[in-house]
Protein backbone atom coordinates (compact mmCIF):
# COMPACT_ATOMS: atom_id res chain seq x y z
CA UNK A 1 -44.42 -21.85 -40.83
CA UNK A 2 -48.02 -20.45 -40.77
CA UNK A 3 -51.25 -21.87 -41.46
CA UNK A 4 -51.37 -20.09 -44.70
CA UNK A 5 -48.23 -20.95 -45.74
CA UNK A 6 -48.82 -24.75 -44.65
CA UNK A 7 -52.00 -24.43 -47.00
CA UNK A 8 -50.53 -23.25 -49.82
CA UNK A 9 -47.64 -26.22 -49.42
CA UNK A 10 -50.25 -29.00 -49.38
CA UNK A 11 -51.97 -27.52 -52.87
CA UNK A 12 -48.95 -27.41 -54.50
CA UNK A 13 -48.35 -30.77 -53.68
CA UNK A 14 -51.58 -31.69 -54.45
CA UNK A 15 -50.72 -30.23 -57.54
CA UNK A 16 -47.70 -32.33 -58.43
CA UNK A 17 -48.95 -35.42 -57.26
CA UNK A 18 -51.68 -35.32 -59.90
CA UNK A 19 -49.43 -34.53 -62.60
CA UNK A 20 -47.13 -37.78 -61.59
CA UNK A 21 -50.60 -39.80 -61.56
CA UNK A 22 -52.37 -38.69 -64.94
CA UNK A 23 -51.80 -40.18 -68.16
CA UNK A 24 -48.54 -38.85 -69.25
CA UNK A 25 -49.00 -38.22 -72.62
CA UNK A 26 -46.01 -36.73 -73.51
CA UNK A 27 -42.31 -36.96 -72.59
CA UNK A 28 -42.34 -33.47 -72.19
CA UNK A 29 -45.23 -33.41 -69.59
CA UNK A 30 -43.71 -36.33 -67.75
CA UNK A 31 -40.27 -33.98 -67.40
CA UNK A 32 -42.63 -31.02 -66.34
CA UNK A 33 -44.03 -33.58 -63.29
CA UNK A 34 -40.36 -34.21 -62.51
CA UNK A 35 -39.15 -30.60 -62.48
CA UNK A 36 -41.99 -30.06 -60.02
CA UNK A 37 -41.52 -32.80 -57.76
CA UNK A 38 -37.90 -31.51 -57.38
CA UNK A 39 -39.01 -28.22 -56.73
CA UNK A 40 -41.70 -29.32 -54.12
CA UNK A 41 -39.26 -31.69 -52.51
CA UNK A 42 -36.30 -28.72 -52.13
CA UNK A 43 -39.20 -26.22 -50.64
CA UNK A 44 -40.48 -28.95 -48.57
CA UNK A 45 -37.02 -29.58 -46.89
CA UNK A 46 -36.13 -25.72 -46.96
CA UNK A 47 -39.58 -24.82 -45.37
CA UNK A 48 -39.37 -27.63 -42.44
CA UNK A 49 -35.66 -27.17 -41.96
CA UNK A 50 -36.41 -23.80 -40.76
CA UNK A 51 -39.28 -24.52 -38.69
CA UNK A 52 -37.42 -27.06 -37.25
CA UNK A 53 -34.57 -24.94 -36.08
CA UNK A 54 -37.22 -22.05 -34.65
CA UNK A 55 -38.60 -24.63 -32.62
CA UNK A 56 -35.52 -25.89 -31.20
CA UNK A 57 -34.48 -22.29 -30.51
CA UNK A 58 -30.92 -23.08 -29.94
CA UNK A 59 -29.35 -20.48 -27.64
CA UNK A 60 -26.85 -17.94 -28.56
CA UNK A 61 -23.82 -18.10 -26.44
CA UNK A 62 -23.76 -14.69 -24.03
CA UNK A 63 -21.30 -12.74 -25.32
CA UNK A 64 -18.48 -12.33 -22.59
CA UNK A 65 -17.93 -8.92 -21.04
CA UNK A 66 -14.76 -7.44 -21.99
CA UNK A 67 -11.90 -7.55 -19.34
CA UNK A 68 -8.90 -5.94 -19.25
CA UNK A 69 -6.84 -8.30 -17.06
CA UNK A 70 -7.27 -12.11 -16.09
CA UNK A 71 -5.38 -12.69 -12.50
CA UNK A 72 -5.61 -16.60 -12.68
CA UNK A 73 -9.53 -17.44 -13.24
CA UNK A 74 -10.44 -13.51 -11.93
CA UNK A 75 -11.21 -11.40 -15.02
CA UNK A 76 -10.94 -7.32 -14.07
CA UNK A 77 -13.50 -6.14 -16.38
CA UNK A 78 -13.21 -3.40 -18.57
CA UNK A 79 -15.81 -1.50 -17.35
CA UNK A 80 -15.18 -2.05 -13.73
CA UNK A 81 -11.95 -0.45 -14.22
CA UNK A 82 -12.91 2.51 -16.54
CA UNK A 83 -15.53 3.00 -13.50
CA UNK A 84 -12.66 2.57 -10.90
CA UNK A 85 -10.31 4.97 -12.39
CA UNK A 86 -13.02 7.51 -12.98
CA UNK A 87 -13.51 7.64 -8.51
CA UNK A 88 -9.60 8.34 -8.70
CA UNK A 89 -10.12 11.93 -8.96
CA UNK A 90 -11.61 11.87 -5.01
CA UNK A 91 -8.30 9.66 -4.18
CA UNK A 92 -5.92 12.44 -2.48
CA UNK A 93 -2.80 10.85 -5.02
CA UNK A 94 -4.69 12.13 -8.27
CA UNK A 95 -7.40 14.16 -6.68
CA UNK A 96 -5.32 17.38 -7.26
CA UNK A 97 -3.73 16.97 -10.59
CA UNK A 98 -7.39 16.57 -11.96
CA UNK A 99 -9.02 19.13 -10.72
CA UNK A 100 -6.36 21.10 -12.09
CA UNK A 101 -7.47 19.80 -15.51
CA UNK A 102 -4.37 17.57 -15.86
CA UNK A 103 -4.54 14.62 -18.43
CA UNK A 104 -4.38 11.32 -16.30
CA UNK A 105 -1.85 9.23 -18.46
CA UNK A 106 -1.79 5.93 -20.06
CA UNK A 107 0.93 5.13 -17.92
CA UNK A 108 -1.13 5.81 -14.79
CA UNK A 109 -3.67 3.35 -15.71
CA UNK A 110 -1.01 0.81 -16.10
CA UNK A 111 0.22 1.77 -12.89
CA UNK A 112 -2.91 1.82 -11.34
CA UNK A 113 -4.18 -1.49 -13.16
CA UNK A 114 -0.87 -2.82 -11.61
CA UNK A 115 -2.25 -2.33 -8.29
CA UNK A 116 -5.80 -4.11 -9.00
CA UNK A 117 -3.77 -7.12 -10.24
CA UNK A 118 -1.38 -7.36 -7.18
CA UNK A 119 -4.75 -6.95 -4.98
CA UNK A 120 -6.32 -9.79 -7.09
CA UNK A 121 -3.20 -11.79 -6.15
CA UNK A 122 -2.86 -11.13 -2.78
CA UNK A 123 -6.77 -12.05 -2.81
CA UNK A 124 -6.06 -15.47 -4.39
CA UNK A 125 -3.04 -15.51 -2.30
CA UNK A 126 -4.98 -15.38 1.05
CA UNK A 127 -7.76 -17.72 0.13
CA UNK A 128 -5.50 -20.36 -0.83
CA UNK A 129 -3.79 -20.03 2.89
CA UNK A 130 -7.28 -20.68 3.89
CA UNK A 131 -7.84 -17.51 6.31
CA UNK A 132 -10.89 -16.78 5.01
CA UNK A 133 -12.11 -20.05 6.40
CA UNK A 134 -11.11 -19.09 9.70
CA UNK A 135 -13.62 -18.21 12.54
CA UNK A 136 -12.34 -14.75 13.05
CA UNK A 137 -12.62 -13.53 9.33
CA UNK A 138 -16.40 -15.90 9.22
CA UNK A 139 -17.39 -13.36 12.39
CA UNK A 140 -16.45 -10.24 10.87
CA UNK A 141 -18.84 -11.59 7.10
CA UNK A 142 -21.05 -12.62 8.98
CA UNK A 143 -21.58 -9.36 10.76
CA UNK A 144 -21.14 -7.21 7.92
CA UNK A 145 -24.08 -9.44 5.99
CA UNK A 146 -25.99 -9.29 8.81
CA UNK A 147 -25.67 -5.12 9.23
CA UNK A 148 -26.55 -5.22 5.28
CA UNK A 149 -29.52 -7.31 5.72
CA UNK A 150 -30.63 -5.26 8.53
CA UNK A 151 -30.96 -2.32 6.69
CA UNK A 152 -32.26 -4.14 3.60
CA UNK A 153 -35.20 -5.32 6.00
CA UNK A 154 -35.48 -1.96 7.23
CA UNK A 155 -36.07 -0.80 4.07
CA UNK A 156 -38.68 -3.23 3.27
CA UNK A 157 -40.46 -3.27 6.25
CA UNK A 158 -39.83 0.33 6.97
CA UNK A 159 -39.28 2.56 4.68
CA UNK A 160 -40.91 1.79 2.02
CA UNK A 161 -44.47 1.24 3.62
CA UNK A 162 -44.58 4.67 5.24
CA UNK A 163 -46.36 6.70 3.15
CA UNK A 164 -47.22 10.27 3.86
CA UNK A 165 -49.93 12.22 1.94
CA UNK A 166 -51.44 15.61 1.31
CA UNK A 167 -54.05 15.36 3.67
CA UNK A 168 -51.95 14.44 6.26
CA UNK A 169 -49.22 17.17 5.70
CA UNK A 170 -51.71 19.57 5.25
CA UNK A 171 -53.55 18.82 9.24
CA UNK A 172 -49.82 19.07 9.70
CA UNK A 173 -49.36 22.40 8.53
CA UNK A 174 -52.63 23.39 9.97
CA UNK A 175 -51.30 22.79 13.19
CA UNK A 176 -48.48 24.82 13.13
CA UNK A 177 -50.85 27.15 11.64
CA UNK A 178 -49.40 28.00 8.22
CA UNK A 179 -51.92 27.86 5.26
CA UNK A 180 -50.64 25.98 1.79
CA UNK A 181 -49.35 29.32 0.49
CA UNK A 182 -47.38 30.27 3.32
CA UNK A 183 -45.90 26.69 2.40
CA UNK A 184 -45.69 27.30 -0.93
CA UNK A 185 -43.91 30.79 0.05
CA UNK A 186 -41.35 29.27 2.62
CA UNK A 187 -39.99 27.11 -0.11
CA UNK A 188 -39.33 29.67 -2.69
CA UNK A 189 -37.72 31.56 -0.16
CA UNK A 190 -35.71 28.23 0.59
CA UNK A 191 -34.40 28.38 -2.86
CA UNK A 192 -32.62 31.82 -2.49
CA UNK A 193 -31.73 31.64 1.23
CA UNK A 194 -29.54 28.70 0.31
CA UNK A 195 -29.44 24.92 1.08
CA UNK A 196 -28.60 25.28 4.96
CA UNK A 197 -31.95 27.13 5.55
CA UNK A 198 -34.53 24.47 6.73
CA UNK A 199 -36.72 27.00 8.65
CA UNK A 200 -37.69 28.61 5.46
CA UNK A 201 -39.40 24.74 4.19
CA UNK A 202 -42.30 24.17 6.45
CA UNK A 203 -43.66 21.71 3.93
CA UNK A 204 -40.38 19.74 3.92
CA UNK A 205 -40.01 19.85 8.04
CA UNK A 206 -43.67 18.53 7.69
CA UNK A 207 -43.45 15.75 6.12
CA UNK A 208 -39.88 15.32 7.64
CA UNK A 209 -41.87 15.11 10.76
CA UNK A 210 -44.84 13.12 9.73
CA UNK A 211 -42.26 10.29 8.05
CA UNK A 212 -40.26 10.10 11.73
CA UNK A 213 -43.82 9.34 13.73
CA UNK A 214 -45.32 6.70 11.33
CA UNK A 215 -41.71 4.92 10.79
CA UNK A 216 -41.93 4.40 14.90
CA UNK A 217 -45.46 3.77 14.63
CA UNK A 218 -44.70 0.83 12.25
CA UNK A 219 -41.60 -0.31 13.86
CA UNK A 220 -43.90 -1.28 16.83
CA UNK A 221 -46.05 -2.78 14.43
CA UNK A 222 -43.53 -4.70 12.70
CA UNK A 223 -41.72 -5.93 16.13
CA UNK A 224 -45.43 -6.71 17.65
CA UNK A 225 -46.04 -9.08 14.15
CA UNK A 226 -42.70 -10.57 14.68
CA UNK A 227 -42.99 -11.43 18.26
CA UNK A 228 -46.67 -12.47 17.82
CA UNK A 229 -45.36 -15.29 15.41
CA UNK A 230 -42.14 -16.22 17.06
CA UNK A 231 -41.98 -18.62 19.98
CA UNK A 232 -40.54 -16.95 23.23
CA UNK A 233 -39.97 -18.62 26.67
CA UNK A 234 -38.39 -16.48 29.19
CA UNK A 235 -37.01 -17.81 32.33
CA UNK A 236 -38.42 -16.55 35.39
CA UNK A 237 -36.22 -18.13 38.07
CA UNK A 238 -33.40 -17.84 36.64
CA UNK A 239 -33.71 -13.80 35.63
CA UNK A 240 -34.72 -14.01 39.72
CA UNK A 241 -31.38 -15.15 40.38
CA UNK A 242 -29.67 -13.60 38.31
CA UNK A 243 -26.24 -11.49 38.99
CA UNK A 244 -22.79 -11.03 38.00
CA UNK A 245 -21.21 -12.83 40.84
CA UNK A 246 -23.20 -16.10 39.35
CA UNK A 247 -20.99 -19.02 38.53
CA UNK A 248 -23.11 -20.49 36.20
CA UNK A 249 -23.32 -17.26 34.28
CA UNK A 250 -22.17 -18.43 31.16
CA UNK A 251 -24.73 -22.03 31.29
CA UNK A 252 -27.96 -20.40 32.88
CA UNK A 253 -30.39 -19.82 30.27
CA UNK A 254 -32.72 -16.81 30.77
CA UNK A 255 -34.71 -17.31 27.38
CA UNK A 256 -35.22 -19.24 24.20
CA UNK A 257 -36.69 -17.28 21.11
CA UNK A 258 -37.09 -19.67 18.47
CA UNK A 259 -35.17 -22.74 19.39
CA UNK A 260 -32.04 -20.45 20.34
CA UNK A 261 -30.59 -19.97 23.65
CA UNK A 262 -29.63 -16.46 25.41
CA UNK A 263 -27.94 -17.20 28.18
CA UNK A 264 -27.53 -14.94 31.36
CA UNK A 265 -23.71 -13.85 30.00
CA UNK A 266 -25.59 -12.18 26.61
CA UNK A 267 -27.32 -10.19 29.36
CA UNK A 268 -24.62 -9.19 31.61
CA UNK A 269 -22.64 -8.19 28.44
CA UNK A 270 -25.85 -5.83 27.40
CA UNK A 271 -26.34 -4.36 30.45
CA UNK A 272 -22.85 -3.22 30.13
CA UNK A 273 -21.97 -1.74 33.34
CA UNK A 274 -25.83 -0.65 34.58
CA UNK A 275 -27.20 -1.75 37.87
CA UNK A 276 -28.69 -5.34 37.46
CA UNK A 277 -30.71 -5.09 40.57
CA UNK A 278 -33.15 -3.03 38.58
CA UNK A 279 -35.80 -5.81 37.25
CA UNK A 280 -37.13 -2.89 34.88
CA UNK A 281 -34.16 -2.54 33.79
CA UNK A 282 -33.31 -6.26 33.53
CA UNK A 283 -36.53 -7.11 31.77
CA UNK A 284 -36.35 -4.57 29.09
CA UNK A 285 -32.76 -5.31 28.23
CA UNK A 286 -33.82 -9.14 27.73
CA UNK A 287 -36.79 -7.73 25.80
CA UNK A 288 -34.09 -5.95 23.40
CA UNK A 289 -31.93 -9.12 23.42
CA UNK A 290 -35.50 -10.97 22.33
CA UNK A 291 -36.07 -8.10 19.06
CA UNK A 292 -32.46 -8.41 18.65
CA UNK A 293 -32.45 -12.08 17.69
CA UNK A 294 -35.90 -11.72 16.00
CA UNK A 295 -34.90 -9.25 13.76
CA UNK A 296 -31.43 -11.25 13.21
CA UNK A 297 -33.54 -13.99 12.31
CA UNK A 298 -35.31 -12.73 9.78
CA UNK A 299 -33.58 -10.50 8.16
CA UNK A 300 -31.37 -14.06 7.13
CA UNK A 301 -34.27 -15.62 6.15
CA UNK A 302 -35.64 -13.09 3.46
CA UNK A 303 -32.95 -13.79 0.99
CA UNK A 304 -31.20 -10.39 0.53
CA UNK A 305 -27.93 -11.70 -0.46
CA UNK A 306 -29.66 -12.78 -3.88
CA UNK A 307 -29.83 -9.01 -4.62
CA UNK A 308 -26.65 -7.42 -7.02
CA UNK A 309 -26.47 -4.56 -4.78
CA UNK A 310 -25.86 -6.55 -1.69
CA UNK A 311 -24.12 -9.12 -3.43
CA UNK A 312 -21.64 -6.30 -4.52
CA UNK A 313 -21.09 -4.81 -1.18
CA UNK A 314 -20.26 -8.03 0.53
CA UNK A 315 -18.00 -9.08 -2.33
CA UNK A 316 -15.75 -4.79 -2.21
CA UNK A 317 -15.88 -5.82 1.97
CA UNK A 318 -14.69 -9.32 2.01
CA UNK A 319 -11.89 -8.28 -0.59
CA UNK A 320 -11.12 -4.94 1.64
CA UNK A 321 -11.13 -7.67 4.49
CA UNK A 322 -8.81 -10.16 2.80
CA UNK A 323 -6.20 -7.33 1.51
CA UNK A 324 -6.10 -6.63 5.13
CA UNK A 325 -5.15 -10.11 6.10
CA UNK A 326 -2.59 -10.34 3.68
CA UNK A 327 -0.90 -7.57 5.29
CA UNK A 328 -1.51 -8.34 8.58
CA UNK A 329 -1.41 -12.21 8.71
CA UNK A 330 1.29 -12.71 5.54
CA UNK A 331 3.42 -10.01 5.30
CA UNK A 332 3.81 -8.75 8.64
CA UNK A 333 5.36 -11.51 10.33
CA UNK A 334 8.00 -12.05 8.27
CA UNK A 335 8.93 -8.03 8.99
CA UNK A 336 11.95 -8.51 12.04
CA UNK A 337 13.73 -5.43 13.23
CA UNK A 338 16.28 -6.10 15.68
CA UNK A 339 17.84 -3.38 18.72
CA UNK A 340 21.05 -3.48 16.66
CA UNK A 341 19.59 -2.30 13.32
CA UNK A 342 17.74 0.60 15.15
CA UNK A 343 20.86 1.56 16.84
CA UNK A 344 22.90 1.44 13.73
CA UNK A 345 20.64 4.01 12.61
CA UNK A 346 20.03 6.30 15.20
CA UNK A 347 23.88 6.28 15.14
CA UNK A 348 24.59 7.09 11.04
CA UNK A 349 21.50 9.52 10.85
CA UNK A 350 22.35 12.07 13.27
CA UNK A 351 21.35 15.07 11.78
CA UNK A 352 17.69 13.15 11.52
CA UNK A 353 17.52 13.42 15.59
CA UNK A 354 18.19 16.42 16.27
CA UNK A 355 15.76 19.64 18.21
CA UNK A 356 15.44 22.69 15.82
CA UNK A 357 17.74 25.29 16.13
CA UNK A 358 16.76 28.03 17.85
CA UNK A 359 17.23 31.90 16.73
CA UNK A 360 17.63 35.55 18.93
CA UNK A 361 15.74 37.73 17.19
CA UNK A 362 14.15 41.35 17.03
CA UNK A 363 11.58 42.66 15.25
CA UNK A 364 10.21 45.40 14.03
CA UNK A 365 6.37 45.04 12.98
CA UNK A 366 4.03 47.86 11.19
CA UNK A 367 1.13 48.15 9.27
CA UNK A 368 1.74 49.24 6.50
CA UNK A 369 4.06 47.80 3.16
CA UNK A 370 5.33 51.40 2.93
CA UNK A 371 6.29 52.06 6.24
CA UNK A 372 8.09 48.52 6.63
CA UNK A 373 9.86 49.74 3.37
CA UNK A 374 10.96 52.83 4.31
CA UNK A 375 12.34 51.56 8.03
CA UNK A 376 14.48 48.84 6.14
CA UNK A 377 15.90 51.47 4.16
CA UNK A 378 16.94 53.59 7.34
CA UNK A 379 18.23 50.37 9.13
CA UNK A 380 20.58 49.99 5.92
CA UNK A 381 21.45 53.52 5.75
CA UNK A 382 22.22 53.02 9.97
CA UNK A 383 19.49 53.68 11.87
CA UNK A 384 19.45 51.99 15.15
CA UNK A 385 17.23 48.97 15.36
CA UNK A 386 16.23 48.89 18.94
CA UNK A 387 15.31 52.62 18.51
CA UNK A 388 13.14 52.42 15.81
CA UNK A 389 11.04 49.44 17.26
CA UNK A 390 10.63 51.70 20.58
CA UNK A 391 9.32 54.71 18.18
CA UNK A 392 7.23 53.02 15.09
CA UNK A 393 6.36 49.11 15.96
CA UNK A 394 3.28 48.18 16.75
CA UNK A 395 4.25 44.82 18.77
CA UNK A 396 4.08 44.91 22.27
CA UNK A 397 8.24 43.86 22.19
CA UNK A 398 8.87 47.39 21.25
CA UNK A 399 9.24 48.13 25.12
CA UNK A 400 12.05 45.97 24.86
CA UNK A 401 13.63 47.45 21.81
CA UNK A 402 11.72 44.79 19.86
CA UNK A 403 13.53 41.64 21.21
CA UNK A 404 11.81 38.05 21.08
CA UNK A 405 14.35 36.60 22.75
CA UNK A 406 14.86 32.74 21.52
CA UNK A 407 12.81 31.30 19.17
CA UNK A 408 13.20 27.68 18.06
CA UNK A 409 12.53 27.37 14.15
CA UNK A 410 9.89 25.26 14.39
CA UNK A 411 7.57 28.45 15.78
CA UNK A 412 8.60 30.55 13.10
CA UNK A 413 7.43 30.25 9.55
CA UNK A 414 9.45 28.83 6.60
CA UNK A 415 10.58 31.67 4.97
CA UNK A 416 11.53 33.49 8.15
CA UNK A 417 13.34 30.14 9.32
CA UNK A 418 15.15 29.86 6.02
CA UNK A 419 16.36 33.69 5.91
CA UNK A 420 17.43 33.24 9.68
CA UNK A 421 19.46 30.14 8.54
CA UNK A 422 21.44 31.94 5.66
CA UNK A 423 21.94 35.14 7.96
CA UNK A 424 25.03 35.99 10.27
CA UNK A 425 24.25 37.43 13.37
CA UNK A 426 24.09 41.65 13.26
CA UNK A 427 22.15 40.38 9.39
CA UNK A 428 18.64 42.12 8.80
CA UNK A 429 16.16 39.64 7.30
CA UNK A 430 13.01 40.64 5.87
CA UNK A 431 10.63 42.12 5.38
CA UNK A 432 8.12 39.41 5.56
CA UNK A 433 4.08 39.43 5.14
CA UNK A 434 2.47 38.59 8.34
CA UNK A 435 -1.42 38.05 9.12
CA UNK A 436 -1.72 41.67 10.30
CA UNK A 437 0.81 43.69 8.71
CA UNK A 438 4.72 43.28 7.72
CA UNK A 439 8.10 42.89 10.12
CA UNK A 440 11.92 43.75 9.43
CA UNK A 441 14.19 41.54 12.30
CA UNK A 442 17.28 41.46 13.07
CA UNK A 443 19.46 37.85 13.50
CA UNK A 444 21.47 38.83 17.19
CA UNK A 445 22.15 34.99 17.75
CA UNK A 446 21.94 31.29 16.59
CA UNK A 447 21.81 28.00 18.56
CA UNK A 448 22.45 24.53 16.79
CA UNK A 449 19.94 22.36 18.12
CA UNK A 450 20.87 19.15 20.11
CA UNK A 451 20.94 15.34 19.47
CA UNK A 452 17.49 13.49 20.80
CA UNK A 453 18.31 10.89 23.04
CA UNK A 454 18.19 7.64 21.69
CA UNK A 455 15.26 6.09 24.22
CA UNK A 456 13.30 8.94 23.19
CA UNK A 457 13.42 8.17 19.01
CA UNK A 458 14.19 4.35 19.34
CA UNK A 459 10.25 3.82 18.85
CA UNK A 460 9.95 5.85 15.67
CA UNK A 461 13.22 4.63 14.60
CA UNK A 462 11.96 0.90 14.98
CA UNK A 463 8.82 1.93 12.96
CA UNK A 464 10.27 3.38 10.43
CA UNK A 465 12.64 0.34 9.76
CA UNK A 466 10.04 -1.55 10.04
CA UNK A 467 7.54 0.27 7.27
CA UNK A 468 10.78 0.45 4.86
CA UNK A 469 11.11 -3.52 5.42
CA UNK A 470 7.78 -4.56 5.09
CA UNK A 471 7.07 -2.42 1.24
CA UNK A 472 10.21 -4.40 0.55
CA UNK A 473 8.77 -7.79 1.19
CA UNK A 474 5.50 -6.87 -0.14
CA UNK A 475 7.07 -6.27 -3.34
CA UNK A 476 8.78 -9.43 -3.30
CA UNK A 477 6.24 -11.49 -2.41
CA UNK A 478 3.81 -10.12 -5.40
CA UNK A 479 6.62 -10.46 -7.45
CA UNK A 480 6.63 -14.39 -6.83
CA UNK A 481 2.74 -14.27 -7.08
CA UNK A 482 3.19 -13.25 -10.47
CA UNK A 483 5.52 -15.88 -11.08
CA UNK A 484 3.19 -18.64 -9.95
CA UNK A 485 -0.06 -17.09 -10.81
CA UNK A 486 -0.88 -16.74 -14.51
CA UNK A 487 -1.58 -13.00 -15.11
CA UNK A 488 -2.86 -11.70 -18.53
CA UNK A 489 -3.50 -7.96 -19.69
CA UNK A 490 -5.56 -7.26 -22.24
CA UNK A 491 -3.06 -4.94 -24.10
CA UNK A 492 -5.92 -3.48 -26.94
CA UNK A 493 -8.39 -2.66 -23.99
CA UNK A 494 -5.86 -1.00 -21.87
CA UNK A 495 -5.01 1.83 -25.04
CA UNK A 496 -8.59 2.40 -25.80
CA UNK A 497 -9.44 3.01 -22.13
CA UNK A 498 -12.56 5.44 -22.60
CA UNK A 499 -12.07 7.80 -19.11
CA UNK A 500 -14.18 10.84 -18.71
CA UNK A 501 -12.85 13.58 -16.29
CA UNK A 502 -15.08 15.01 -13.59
CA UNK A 503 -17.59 17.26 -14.98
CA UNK A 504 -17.79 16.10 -18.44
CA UNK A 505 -21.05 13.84 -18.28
């Protein structure tokens, strides 16, 4: 309540308290002070109730985001998955029928919200085995957070303190000797020579060129502050002695930056093959080794991983890196093929190992749709073959009466294959469109191919096997994830999924 408002509930009370203390004269004026106390003691209560409950501001209870499936205590949120299906249309599966303006069906999203849920659960499914707590899978986070921070820091320190203005690109243009409407000039002719033309944008390659020289420049500024503040002890004697024949490679410290150790293996590794007799070379690839850990330093100490954006690429990679541990360190191992099984196949799948069968073939090839026409119907009426491919075709086999000799199916293309396969030998099969013009042939001969050996396919054989078993105990081990993980879909969202096809908005 205001002042005012407080003001005007003291005279009223001021009011009533009179009445109650006068001489009541009347039994009628003593009911009037009654009526009035009542009145002021309901407003009283009603006026202090409310302040009371602005001050105490009680906080509304966030209103939960909308999910569309709970996978044990994971919620897939509506909006995450209208987003998701919406990037479908660059997968290769659907990227085809939507650009061909078909309708991506209900039943695809439950399909597809099928998969999210069995990647949920195989999620759950390897953090409960505890991999993710493993050194191997900590390396590869903390790597990937690292690379993020990096570039976070870059931006920071970087990017967004290089600044280039008008005076500057304009001593830059000066340079190169091209006034501000030459400039101006170059970058309307940009817009009609296309986007690929970056001679026509002086002002752009410019600045382009100004940005590259003051990002160095402050690099070595930034480096020079962090090495100023840091506390670096290199090790004479022992970058004096050292080599890659040194026992104590892996124990001799060369520096310490900070507290931390690099010892003369770090270097070895870095040189990575270069002569380590060079002290230059030595020297400056400790230096690196120095920024390296500098830079590693503090780009962990500026907090990054507070920020959404970062926060939601580690979370897509460490997910991308457990699905792949599921596969890998789950499922895989319980995938046996043995030498029976692969023989057992090779030997009831014949026709799956054999070469291509090859054809004898001649050919006739012309220019023209008409002329190829007009030589099929002399062919059929009996024309020789081998004389008309001496006298009209244009391939250099017309010296030989048009004969290609043997040609395995797989160098032919399908339709010629497939009329060669239904054709007898003496047939005519054609005419086919080629690149340059149009052929007639003729089938003289076929030749079944031959069974592979079995060393040679055993490989694929074995792989194949093995893919076919290991989608089969995929399945079967999701299928008892669902059994022991409680998985809810939120039926009403799924039918009012809201998906807008590429290019409308």
């Amino acid at each position: 309540m205001n002042i005012a408002g407080q003001v005007k509930v003291y005279r009223l009370f001021s009011r009533s308290w009179r009445v109650l203390s006068g001489s009541v004269r009347s039994i009628r004026a003593m009911k009037a002070g009654m009526v009035a106390t009542t009145f002021l003691a309901l407003f009283l209560f009603v006026s202090f109730s409310t302040q009371a409950r602005a001050s105490w501001s009680f906080k509304k209870k966030k209103k939960e985001e909308p999910y569309i499936a709970r996978v044990g205590n994971v919620d897939i949120k509506l909006a995450d998955f209208e987003a998701a299906v919406r990037k479908l249309h660059t997968s290769r599966r659907v990227g085809r029928a939507l650009t061909e303006g078909k309708s991506f069906e209900k039943q695809s999203f439950t399909k597809y919200l099928d998969e999210l849920i069995d990647n949920e659960l195989m999620v759950i499914e390897t953090e409960r085995m505890g991999l993710d707590k493993e050194e191997g899978f900590q390396r590869l986070m903390r790597n990937f957070k690292l690379n993020i921070f990096l570039g976070e820091l870059k931006r920071e320190e970087i990017t967004e303190k290089v600044k280039v203005t008008e005076d500057e690109i304009q001593a830059e243009l000066d340079k190169q000797g091209i006034t501000a409407a030459q400039a101006e000039e170059g970058d309307g002719a940009k817009k009609k020579a296309g986007p690929h033309d970056t001679t026509s944008r002086p002002r752009q390659l410019a600045i382009r060129n100004l940005t590259r020289v003051k990002s160095k420049a402050r690099e070595v500024q930034f480096f020079k502050e962090l090495k100023d503040r840091a506390s670096i002890d290199i090790k004479e004697k022992a970058l004096d002695l050292f080599s890659s024949t040194d026992k104590k490679l892996r124990t001799r410290v060369v520096a310490v930056v900070d507290g931390e150790k690099i010892m003369a293996i770090d270097l070895l590794r870095e040189l990575k093959g270069k002569s380590q007799h060079d002290k230059k070379l030595l020297r400056k690839t400790l230096d690196n080794l120095i920024l390296h850990k500098l830079l590693d330093k503090e780009a962990f100490s500026r907090g990054y991983e507070s920020l959404p954006r970062v926060q939601a690429a580690i979370s897509k990679y460490k997910k991308k890196r457990l699905l792949d541990a599921f596969n890998r360190r789950v499922v895989l191992p319980l995938v046996k093929v043995d030498e029976k099984e692969i023989r057992q196949y090779y030997d009831s799948n014949p026709e799956k190992f054999k070469t291509a069968p090859s054809y004898k073939l001649r050919m006739i090839f012309v220019g023209d749709e008409l002329e190829v026409a007009a030589i099929v119907s002399e062919l059929k009426r009996g024309a020789d073959f081998g004389f008309l491919a001496r006298e009209r075709s244009l391939d250099p086999t017309k010296d030989k009466m048009g004969e290609l000799g043997w040609v395995p199916a797989t160098r032919l293309s399908g339709d010629i294959t497939a009329a060669a396969a239904r054709a007898s030998d003496g047939d005519l099969i054609g005419p086919f469109k080629m690149k340059y013009g149009y052929s007639v042939m003729e089938r003289l001969g076929m030749r079944p191919g031959d069974l592979k050996p079995y060393d040679s396919v055993r490989d694929d054989i074995d792989r194949q096997i093995g893919s076919e078993k290991f989608l089969k105990i995929h399945k079967r081990y999701l299928d008892r994830l669902r059994e022991t993980v409680p998985v809810k879909i939120n039926k009403k969202a799924l039918k009012n999924v809201m998906i807008i096809r590429p290019g409308e908005g």
